[in-house]
C-alpha atoms as a PDB file:
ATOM      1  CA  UNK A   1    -172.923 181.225 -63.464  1.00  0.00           C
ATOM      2  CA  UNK A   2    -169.982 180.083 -65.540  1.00  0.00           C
ATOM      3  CA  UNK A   3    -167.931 183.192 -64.985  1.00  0.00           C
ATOM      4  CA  UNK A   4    -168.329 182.952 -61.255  1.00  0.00           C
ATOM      5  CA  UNK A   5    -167.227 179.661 -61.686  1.00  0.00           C
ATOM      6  CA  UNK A   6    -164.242 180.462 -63.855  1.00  0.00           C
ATOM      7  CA  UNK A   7    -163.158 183.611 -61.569  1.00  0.00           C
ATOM      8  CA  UNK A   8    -163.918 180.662 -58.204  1.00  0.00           C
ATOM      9  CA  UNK A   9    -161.261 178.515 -59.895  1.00  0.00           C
ATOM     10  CA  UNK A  10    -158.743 181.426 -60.636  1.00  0.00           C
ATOM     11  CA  UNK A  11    -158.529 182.283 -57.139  1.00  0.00           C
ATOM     12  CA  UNK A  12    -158.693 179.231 -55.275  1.00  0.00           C
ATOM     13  CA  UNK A  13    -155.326 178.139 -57.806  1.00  0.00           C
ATOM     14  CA  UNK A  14    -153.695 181.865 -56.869  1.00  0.00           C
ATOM     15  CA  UNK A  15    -154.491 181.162 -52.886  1.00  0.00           C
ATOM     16  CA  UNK A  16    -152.877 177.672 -53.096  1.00  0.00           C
ATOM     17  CA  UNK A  17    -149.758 178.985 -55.135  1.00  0.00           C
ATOM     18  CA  UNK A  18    -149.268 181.817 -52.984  1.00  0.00           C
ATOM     19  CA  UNK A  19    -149.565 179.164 -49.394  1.00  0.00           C
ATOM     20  CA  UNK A  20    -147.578 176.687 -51.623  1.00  0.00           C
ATOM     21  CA  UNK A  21    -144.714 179.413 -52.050  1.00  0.00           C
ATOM     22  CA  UNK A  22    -144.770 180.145 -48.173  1.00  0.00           C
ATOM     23  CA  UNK A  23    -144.665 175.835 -47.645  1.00  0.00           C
ATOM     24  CA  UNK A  24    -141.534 176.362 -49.618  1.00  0.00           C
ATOM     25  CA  UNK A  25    -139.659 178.663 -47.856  1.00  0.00           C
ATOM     26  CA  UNK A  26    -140.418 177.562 -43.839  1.00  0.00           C
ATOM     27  CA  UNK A  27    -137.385 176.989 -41.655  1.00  0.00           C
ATOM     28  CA  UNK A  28    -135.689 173.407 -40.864  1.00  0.00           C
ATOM     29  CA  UNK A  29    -135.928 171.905 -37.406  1.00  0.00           C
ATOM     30  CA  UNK A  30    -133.185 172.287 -34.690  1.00  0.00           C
ATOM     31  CA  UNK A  31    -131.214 168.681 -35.466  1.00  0.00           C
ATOM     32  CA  UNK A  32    -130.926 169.496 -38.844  1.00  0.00           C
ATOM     33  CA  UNK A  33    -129.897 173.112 -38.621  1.00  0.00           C
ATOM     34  CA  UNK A  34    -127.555 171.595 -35.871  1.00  0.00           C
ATOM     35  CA  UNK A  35    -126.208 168.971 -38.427  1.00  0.00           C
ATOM     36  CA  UNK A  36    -126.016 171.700 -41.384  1.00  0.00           C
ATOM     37  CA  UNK A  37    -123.972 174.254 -39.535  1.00  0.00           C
ATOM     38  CA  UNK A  38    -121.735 171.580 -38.325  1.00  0.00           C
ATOM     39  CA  UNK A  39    -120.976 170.036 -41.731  1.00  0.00           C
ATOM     40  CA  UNK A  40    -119.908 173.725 -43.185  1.00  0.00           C
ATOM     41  CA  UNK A  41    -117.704 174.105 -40.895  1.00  0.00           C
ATOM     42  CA  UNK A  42    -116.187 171.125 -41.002  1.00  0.00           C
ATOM     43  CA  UNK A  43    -116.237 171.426 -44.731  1.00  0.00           C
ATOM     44  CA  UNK A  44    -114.516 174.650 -44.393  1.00  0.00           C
ATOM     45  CA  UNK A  45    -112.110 174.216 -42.171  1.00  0.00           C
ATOM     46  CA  UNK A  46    -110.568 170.706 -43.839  1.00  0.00           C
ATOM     47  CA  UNK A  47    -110.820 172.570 -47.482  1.00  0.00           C
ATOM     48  CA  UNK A  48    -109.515 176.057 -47.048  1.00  0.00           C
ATOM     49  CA  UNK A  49    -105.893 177.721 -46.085  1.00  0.00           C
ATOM     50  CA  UNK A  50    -105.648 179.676 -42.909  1.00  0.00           C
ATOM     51  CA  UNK A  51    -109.935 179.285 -41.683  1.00  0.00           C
ATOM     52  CA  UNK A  52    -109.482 180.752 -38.070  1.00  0.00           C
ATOM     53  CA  UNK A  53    -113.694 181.493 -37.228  1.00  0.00           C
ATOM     54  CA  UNK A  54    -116.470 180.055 -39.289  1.00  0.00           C
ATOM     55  CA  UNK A  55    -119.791 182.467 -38.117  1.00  0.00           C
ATOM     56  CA  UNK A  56    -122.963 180.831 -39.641  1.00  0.00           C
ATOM     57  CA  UNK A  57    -125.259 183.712 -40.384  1.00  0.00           C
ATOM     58  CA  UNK A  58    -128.551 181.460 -41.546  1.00  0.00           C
ATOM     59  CA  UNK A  59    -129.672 177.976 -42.877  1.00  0.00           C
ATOM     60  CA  UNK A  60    -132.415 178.383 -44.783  1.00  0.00           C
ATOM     61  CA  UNK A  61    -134.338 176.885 -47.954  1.00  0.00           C
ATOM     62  CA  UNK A  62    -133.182 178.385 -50.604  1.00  0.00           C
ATOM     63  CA  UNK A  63    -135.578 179.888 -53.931  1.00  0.00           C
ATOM     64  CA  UNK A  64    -135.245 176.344 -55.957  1.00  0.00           C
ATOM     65  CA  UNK A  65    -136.101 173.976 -52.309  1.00  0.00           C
ATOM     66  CA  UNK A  66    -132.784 173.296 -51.612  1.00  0.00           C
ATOM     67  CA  UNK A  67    -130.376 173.311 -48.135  1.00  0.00           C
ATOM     68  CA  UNK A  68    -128.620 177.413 -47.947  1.00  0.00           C
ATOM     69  CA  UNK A  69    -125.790 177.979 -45.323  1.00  0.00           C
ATOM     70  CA  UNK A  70    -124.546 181.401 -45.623  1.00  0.00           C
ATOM     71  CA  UNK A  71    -121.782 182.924 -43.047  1.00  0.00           C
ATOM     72  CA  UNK A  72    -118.313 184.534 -42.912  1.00  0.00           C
ATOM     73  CA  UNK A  73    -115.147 183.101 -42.203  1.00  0.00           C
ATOM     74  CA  UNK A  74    -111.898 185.077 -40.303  1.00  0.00           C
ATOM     75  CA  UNK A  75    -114.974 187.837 -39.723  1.00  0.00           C
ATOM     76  CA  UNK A  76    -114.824 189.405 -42.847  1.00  0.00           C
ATOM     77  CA  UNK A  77    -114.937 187.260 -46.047  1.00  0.00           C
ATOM     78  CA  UNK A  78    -118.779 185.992 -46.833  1.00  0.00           C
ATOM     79  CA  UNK A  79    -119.906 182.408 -47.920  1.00  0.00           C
ATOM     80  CA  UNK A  80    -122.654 180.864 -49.245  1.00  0.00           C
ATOM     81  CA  UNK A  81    -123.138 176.752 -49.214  1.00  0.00           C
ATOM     82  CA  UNK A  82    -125.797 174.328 -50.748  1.00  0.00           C
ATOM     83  CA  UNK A  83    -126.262 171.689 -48.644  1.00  0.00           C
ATOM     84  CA  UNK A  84    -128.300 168.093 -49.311  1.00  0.00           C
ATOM     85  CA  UNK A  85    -130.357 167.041 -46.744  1.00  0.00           C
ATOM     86  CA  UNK A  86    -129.946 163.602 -47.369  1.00  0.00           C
ATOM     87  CA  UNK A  87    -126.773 162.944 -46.781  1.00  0.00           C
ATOM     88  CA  UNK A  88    -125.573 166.651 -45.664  1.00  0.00           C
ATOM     89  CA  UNK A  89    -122.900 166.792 -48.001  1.00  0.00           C
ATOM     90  CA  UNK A  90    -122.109 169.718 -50.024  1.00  0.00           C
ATOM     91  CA  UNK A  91    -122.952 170.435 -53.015  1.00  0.00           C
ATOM     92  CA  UNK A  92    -121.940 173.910 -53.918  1.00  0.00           C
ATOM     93  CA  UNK A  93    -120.066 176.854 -52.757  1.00  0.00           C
ATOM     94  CA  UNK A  94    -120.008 180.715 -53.780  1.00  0.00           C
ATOM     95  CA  UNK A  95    -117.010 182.265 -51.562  1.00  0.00           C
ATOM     96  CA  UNK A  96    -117.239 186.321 -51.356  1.00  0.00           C
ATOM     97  CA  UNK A  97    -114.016 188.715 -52.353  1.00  0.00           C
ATOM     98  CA  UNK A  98    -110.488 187.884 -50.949  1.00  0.00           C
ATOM     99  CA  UNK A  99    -112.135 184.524 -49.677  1.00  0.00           C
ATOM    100  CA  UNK A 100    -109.041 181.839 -48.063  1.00  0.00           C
ATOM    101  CA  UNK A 101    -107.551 180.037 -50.594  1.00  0.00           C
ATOM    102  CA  UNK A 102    -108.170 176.261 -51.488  1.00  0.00           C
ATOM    103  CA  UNK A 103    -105.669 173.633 -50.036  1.00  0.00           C
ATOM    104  CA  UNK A 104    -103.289 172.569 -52.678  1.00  0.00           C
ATOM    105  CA  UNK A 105    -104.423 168.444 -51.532  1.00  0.00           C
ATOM    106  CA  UNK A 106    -108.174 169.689 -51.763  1.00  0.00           C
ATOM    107  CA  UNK A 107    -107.843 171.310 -55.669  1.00  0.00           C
ATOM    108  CA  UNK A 108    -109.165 168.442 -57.488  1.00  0.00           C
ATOM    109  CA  UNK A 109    -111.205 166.258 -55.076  1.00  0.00           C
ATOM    110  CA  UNK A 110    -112.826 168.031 -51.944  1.00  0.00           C
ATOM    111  CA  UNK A 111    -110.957 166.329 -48.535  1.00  0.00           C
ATOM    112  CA  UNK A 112    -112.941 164.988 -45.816  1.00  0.00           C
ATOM    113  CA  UNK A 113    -115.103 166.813 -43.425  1.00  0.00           C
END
């Protein structure tokens, strides 16, 4: 009886980490997609040299529960953004190979978008 009781509670704690890891990873609704996509752009375009297209590819959450944008700029060069969803501000940025240079006015403190 104890070992069916034991191998009860093992699974029932793997079911609900497995849903809880699926909780984790569902998509945002349409506003705040809307607002995400809007505020990398923005972000991009007032930060960055010569941005001619911004294509957003997907805002998802990322592995650690936070706001990912991910896109291209000028069709070819890649980005990906962490966004907070509280105040959809950015808080990080990994730019791809050849990536558009930083404005010389946005080097030290990021300008507004």
């Amino acid at each position: 009886m104890v070992r069916f009781i034991k191998l009860g509670s093992v699974l029932i704690i793997t079911i609900l980490f497995v849903s809880g890891c699926f909780v984790s990873t569902s998509d945002y609704d349409k506003e705040t997609i809307e607002k995400a996509e809007a505020t990398a752009k923005s972000y991009l375009e007032n930060n960055y040299t010569d941005i001619k297209s911004v294509e957003i590819v997907k805002v998802y959450r990322g592995e650690m529960g936070g706001m990912e944008v991910t896109g291209t700029v000028n069709n070819k060069h890649t980005f990906s953004m962490g966004v907070e969803v509280s105040n959809f501000t950015i808080g990080s940025i990994g730019e791809g190979e050849g990536f558009p240079e930083l404005k010389e006015e946005c080097r030290e403190k990021d300008c507004d978008y």
